[in-house]
N, C-alpha and C. Protein backbone atom coordinates (compact mmCIF):
# COMPACT_ATOMS: atom_id res chain seq x y z
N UNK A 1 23.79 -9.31 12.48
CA UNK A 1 23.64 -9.64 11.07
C UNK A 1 22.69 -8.65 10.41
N UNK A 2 23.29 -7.86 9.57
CA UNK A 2 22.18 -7.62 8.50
C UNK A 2 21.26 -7.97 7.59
N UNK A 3 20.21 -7.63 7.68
CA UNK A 3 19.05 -8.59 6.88
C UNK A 3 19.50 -7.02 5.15
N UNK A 4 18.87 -8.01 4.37
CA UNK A 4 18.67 -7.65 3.09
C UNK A 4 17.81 -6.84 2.98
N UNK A 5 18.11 -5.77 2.16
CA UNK A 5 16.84 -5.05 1.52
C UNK A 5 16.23 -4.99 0.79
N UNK A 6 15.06 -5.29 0.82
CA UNK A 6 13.98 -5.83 -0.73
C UNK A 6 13.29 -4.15 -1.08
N UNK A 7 14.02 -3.37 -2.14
CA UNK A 7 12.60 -2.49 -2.71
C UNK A 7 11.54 -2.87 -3.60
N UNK A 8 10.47 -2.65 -2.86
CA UNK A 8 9.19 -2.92 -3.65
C UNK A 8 8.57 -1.49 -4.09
N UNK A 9 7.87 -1.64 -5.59
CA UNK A 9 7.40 -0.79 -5.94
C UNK A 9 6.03 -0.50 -5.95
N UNK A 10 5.64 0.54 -5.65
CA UNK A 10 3.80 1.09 -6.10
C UNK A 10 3.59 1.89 -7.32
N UNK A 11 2.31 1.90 -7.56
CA UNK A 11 2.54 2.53 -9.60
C UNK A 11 3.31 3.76 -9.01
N UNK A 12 3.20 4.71 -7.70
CA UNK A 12 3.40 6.32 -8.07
C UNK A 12 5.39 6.34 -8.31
N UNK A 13 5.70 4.91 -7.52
CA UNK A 13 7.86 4.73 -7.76
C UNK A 13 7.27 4.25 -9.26
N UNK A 14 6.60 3.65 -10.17
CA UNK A 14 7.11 4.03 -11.21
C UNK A 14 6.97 4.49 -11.94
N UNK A 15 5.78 5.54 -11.74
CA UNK A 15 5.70 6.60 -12.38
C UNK A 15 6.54 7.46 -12.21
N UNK A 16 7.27 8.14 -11.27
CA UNK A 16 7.60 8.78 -11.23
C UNK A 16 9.48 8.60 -11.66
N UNK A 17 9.61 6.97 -11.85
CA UNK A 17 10.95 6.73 -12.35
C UNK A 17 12.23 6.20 -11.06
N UNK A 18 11.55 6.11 -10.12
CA UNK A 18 12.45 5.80 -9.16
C UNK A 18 13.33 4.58 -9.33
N UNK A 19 12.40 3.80 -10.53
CA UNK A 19 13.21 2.32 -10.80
C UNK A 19 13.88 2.15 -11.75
N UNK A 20 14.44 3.58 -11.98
CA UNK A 20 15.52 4.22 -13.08
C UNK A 20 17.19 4.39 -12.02
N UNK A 21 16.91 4.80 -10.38
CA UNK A 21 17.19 4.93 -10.29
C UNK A 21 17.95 4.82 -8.48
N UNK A 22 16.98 3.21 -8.33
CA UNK A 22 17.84 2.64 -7.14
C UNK A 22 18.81 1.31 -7.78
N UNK A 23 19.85 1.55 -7.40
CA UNK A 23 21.08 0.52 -7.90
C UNK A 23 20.54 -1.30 -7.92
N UNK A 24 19.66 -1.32 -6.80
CA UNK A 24 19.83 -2.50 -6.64
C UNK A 24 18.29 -3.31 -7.07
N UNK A 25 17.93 -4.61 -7.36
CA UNK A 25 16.96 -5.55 -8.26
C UNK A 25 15.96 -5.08 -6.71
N UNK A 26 15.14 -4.49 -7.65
CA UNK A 26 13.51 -4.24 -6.98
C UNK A 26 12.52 -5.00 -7.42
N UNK A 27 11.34 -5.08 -6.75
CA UNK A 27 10.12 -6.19 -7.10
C UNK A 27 9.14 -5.25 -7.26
N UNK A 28 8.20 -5.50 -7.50
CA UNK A 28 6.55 -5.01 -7.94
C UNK A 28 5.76 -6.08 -8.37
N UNK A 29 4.60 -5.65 -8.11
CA UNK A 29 3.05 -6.85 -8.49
C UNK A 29 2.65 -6.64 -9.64
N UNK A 30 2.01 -7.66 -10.26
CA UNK A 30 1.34 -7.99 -11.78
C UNK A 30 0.68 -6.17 -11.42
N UNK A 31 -0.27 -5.92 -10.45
CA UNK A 31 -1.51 -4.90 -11.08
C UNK A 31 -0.64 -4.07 -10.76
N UNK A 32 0.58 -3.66 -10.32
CA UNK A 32 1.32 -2.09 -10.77
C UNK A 32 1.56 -1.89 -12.11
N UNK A 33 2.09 -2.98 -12.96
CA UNK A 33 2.43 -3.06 -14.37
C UNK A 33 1.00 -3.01 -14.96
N UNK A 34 -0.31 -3.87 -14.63
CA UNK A 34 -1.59 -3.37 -15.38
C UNK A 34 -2.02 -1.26 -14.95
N UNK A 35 -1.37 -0.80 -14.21
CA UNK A 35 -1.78 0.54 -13.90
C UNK A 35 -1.03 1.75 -14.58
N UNK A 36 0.59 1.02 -15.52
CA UNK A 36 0.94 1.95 -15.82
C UNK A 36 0.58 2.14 -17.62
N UNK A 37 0.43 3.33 -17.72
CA UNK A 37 -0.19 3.26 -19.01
C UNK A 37 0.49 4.39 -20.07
N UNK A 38 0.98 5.98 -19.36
CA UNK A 38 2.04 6.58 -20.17
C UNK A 38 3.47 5.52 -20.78
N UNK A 39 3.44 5.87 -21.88
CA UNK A 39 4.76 5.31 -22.73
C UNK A 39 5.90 5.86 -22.02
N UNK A 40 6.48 6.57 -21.37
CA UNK A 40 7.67 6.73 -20.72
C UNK A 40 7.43 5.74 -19.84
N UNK A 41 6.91 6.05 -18.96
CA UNK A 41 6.81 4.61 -18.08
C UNK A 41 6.97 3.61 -18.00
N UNK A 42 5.91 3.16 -19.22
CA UNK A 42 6.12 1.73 -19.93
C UNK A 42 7.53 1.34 -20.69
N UNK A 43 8.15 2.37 -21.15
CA UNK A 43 9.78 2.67 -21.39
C UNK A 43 10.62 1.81 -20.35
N UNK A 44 10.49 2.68 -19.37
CA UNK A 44 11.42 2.68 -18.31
C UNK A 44 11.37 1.13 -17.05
N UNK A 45 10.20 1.12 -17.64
CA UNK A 45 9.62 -0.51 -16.69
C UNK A 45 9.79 -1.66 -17.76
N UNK A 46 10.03 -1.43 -19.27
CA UNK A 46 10.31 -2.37 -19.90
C UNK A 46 11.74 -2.24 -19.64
N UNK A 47 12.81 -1.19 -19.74
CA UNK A 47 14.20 -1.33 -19.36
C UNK A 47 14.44 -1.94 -18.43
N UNK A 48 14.05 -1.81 -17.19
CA UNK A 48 14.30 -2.38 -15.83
C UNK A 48 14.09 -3.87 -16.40
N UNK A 49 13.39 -4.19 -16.62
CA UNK A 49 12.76 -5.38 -16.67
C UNK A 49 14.03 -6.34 -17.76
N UNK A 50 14.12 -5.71 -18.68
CA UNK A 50 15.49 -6.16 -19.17
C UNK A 50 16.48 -6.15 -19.02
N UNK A 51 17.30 -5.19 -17.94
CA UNK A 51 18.44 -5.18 -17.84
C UNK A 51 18.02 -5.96 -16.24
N UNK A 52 17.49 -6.65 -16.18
CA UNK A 52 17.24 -7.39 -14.64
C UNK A 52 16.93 -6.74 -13.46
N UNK A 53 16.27 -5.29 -13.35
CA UNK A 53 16.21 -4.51 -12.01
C UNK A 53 14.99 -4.77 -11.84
N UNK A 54 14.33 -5.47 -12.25
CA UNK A 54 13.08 -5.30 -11.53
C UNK A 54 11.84 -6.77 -12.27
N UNK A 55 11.74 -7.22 -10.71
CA UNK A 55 10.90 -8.58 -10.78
C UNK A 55 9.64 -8.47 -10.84
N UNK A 56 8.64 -9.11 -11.36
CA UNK A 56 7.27 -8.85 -11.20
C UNK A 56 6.77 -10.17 -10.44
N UNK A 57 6.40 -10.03 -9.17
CA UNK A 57 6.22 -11.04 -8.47
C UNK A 57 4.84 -11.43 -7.85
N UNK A 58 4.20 -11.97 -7.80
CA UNK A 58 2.50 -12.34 -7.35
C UNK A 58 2.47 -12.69 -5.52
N UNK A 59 1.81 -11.79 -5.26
CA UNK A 59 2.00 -12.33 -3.35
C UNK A 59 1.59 -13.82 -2.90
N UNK A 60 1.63 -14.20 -1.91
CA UNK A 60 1.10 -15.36 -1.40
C UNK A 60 -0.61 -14.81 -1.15
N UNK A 61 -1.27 -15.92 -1.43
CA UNK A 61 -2.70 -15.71 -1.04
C UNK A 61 -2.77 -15.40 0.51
N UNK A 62 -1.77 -16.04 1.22
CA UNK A 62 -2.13 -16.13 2.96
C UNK A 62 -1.36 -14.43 3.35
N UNK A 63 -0.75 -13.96 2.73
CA UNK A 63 -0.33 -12.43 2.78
C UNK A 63 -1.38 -11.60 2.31
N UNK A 64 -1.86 -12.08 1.46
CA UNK A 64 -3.08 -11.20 0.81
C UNK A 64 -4.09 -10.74 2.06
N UNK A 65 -4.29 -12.36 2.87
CA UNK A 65 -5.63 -12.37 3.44
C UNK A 65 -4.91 -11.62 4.51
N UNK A 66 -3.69 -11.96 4.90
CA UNK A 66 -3.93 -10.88 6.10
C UNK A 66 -3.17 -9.80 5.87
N UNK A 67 -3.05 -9.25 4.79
CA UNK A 67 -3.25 -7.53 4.46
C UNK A 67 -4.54 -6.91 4.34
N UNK A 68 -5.58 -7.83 4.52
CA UNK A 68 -6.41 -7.19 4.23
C UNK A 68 -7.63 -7.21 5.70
N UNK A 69 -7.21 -8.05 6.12
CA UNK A 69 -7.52 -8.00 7.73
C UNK A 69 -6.70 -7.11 8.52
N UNK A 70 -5.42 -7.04 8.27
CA UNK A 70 -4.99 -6.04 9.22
C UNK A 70 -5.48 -4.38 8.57
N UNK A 71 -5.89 -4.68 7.02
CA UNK A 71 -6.22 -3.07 6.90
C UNK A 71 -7.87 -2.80 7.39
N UNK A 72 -8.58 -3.74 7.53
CA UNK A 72 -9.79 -3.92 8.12
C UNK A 72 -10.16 -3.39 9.30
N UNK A 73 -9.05 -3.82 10.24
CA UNK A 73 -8.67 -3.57 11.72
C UNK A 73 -8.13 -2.08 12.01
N UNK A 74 -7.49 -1.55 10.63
CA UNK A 74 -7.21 -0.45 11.17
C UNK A 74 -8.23 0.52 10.67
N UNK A 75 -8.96 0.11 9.54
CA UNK A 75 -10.25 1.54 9.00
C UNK A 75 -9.84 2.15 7.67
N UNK A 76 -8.32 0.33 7.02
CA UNK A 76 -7.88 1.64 5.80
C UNK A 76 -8.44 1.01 4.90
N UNK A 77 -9.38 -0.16 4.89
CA UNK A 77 -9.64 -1.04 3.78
C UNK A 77 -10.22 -0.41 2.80
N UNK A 78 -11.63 0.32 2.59
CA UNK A 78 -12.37 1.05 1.85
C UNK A 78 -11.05 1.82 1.39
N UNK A 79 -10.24 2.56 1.49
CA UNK A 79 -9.00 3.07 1.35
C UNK A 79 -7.97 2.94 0.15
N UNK A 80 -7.80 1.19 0.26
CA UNK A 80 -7.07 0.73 -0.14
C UNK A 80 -7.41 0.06 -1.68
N UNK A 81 -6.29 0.36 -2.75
CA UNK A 81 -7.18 -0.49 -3.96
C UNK A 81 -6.42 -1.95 -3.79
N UNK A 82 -7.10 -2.93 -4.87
CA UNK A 82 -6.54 -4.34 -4.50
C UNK A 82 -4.73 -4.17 -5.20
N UNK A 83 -4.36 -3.05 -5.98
CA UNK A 83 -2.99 -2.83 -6.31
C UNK A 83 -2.40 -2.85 -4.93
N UNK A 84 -3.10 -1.68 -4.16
CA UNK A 84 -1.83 -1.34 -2.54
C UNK A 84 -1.95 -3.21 -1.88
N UNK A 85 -3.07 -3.40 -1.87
CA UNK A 85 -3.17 -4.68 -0.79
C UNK A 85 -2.45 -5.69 -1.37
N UNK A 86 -2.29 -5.93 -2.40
CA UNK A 86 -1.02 -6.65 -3.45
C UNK A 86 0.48 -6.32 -2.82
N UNK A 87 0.42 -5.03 -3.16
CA UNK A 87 1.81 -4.56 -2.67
C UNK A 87 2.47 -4.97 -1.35
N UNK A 88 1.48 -4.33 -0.68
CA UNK A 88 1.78 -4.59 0.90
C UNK A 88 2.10 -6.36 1.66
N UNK A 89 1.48 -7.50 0.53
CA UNK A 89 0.92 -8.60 0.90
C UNK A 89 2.58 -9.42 -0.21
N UNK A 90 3.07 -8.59 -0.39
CA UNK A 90 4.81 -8.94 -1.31
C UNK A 90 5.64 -8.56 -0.30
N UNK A 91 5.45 -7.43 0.54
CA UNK A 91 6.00 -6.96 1.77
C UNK A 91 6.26 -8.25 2.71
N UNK A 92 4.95 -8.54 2.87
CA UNK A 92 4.72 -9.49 4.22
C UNK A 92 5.26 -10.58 3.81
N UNK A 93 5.14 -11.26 2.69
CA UNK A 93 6.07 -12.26 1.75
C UNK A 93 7.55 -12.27 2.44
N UNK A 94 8.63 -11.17 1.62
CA UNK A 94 9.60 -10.88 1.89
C UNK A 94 9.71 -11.02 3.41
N UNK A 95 9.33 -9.78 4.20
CA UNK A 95 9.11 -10.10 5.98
C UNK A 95 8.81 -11.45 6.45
N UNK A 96 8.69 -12.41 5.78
CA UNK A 96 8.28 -13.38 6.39
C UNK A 96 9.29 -14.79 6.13
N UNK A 97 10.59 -14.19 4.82
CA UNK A 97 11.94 -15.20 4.67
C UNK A 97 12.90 -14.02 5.20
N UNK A 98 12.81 -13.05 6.02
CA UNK A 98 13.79 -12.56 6.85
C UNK A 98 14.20 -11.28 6.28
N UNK A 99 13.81 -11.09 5.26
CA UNK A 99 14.46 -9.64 4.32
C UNK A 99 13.91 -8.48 4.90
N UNK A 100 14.50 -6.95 5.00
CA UNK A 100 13.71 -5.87 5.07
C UNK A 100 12.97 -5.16 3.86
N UNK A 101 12.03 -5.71 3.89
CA UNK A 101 11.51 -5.21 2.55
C UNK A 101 10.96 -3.35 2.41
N UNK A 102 11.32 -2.53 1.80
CA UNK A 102 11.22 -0.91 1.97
C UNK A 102 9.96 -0.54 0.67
N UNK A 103 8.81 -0.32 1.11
CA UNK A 103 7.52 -0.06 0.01
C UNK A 103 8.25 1.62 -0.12
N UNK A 104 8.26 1.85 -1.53
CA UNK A 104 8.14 3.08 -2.20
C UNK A 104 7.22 3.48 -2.19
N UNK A 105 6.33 4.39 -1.61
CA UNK A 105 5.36 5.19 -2.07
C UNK A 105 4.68 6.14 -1.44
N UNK A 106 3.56 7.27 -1.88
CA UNK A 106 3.38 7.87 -1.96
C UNK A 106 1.87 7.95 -1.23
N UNK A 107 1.43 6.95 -0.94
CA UNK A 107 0.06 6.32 -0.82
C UNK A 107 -0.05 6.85 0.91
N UNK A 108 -0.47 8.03 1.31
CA UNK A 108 -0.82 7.75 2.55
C UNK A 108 -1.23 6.57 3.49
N UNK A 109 -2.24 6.01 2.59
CA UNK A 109 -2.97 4.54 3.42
C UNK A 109 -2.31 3.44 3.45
N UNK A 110 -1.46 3.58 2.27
CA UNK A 110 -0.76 2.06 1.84
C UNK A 110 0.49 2.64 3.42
N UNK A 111 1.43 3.68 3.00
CA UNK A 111 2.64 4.07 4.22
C UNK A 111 1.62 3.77 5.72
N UNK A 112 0.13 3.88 6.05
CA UNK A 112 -0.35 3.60 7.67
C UNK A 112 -0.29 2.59 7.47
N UNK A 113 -0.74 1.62 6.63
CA UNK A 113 -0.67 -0.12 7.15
C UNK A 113 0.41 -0.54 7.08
N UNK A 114 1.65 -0.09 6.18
CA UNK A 114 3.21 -0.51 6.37
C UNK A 114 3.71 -0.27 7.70
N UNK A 115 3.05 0.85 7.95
CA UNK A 115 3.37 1.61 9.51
C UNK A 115 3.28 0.33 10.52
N UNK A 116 1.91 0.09 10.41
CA UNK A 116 0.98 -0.41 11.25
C UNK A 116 1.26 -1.77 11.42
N UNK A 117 2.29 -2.81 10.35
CA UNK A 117 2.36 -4.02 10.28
C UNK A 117 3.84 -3.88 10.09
N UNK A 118 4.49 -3.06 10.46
CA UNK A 118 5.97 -2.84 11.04
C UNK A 118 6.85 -3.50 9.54
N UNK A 119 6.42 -2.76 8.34
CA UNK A 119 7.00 -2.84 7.27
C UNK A 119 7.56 -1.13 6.96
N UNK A 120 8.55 -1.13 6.62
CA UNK A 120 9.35 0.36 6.21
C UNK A 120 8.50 0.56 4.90
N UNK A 121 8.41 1.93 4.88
CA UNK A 121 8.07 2.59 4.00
C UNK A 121 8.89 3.69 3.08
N UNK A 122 9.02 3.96 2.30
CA UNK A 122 9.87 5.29 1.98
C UNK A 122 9.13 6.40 0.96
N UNK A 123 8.76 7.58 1.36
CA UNK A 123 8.04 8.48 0.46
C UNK A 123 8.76 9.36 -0.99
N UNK A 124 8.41 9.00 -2.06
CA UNK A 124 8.92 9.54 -2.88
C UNK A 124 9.17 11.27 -3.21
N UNK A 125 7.71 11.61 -3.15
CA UNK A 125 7.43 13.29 -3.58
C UNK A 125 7.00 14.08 -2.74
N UNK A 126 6.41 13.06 -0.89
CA UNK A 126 5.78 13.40 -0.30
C UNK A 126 6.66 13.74 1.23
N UNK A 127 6.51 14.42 2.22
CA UNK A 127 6.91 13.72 3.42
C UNK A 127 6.66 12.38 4.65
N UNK A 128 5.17 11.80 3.71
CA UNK A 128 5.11 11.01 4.33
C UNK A 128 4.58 10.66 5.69
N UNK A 129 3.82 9.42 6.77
CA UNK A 129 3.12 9.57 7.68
C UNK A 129 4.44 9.75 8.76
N UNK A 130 3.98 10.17 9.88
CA UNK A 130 4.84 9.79 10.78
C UNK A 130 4.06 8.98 12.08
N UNK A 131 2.64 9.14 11.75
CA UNK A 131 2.24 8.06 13.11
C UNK A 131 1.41 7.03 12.08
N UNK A 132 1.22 5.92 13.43
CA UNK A 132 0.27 5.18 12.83
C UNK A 132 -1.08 5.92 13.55
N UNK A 133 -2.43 5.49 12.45
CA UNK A 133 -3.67 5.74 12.74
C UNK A 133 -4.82 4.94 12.81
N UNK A 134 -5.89 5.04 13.29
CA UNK A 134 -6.97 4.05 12.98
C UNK A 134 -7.96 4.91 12.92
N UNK A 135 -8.67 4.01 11.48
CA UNK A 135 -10.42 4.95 11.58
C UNK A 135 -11.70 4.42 12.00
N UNK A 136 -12.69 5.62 11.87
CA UNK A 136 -13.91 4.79 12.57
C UNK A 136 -14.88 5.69 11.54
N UNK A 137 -15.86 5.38 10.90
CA UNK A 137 -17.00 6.16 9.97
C UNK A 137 -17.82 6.62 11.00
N UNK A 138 -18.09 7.39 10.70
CA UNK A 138 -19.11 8.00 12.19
C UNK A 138 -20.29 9.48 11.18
N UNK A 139 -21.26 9.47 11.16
CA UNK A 139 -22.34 10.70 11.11
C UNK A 139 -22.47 11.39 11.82
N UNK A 140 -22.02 12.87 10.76
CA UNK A 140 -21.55 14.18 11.32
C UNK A 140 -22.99 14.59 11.90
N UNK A 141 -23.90 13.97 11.47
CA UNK A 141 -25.45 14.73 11.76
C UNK A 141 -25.99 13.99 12.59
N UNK A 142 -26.14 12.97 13.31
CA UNK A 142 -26.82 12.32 14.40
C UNK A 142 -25.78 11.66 15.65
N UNK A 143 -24.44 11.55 14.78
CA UNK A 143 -23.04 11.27 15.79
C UNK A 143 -23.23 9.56 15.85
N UNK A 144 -23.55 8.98 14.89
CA UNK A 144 -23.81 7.12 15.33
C UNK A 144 -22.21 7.16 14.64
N UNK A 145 -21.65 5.91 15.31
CA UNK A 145 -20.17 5.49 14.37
C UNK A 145 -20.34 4.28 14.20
N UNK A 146 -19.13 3.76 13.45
CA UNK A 146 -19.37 2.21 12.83
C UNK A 146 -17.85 2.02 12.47
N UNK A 147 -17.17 0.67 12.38
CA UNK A 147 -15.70 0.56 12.60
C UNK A 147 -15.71 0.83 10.66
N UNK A 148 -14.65 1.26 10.28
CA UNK A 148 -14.58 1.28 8.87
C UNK A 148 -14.40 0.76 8.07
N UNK A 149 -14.32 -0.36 8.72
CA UNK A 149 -13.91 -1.82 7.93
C UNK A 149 -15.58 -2.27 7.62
N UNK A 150 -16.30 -1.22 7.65
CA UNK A 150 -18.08 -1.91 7.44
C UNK A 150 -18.19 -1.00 5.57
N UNK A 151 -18.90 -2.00 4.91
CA UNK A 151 -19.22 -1.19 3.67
C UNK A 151 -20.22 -0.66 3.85
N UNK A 152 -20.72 0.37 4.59
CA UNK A 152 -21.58 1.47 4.21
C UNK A 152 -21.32 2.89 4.25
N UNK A 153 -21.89 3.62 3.59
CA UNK A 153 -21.38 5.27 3.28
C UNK A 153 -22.31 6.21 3.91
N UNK A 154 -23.36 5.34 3.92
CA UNK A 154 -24.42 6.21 5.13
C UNK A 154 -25.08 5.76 5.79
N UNK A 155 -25.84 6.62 6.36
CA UNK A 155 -26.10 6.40 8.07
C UNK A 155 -27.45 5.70 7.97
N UNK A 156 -27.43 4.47 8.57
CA UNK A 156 -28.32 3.63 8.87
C UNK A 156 -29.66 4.49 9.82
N UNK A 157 -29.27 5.41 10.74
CA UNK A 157 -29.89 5.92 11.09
C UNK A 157 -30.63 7.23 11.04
N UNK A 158 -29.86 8.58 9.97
CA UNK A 158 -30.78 9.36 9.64
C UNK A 158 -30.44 9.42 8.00
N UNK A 159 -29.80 8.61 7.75
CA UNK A 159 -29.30 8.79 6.18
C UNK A 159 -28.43 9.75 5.72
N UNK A 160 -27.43 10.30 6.37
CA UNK A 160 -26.56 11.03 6.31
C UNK A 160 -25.58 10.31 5.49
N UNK A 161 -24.07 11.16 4.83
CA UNK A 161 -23.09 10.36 4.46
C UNK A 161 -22.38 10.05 5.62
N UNK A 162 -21.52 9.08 5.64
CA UNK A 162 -20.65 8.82 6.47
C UNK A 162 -19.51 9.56 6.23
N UNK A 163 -19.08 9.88 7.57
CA UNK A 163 -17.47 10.31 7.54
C UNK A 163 -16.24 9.60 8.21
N UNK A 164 -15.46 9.64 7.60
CA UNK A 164 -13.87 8.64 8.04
C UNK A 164 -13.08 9.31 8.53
N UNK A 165 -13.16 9.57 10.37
CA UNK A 165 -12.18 10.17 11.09
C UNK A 165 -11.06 9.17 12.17
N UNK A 166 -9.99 9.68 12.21
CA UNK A 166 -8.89 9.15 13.02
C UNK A 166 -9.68 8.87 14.43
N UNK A 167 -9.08 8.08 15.02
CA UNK A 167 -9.24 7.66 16.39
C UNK A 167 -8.25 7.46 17.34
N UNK A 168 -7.36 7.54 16.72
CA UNK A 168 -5.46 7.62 17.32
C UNK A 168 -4.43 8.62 16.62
């Protein structure tokens, strides 16, 4: 059996018009529509919106919370704005009444946690990740690390900035 395909959008599919131009009824979150602000845009997302291609849909709170734990876990949270974790947390929605839901975008961090929580991704302008990754903040000047899911930017120990390197 084939499962369904849900496209979901991020502001850069509609900025860039992609929801001009997949055939079939796509979704997006309240804060993609608060992010777009050129009048073509706003054009082209009021068309959709009227000729029925495109839903504006609010995630489940319990998708929210764990989009944002699993981006915690991987080092993309600081990363991520609450638009991607929206997005991703409509994903897990969909994934979770059986549909394949496919995120449009462009978002390096947003495509690793789609990666990472076995949601398809598709890159618009970009080529896109091909692995998944995880980070760790670590000081280039004394070498202390800290998982990246911690809010600090510098080093507890000589006051350095922190840096956000891969670990996989």
């Amino acid at each position: 059996m084939c499962k369904k395909k849900v496209p979901i959008l991020d502001t850069a599919a509609v900025i860039t018009k992609i929801i001009l131009q997949l055939p079939t009824k796509q979704y997006t979150v309240p804060q993609v529509i608060n992010e777009v602000k050129d009048r073509e845009s706003l054009e082209a997302l009021e068309a959709a919106q009227i000729a029925g291609k495109l839903v504006v849909k609010k995630p489940s709170e319990e998708s929210v919370v764990e989009a944002i734990k699993a981006a915690e876990k991987i080092g993309e949270k600081l990363s991520l704005s609450e638009t991607d974790l929206a997005v991703i947390a409509l994903a897990l929605d969909f994934k979770k009444e059986g549909f394949e839901p496919i995120i449009y975008t462009d978002d390096y961090s947003l495509q690793n946690l789609a990666k990472n929580l076995g949601v398809t991704f598709h890159p618009i302008r970009t080529r896109g990740i091909t692995v998944k990754r995880k980070y760790i903040l670590y000081c280039p000047a004394c070498g202390f690390t800290v998982s990246a899911k911690k809010r600090i930017n510098v080093c507890p120990r000589c006051g350095h900035k922190l840096l956000r390197k891969s670990i996989s």
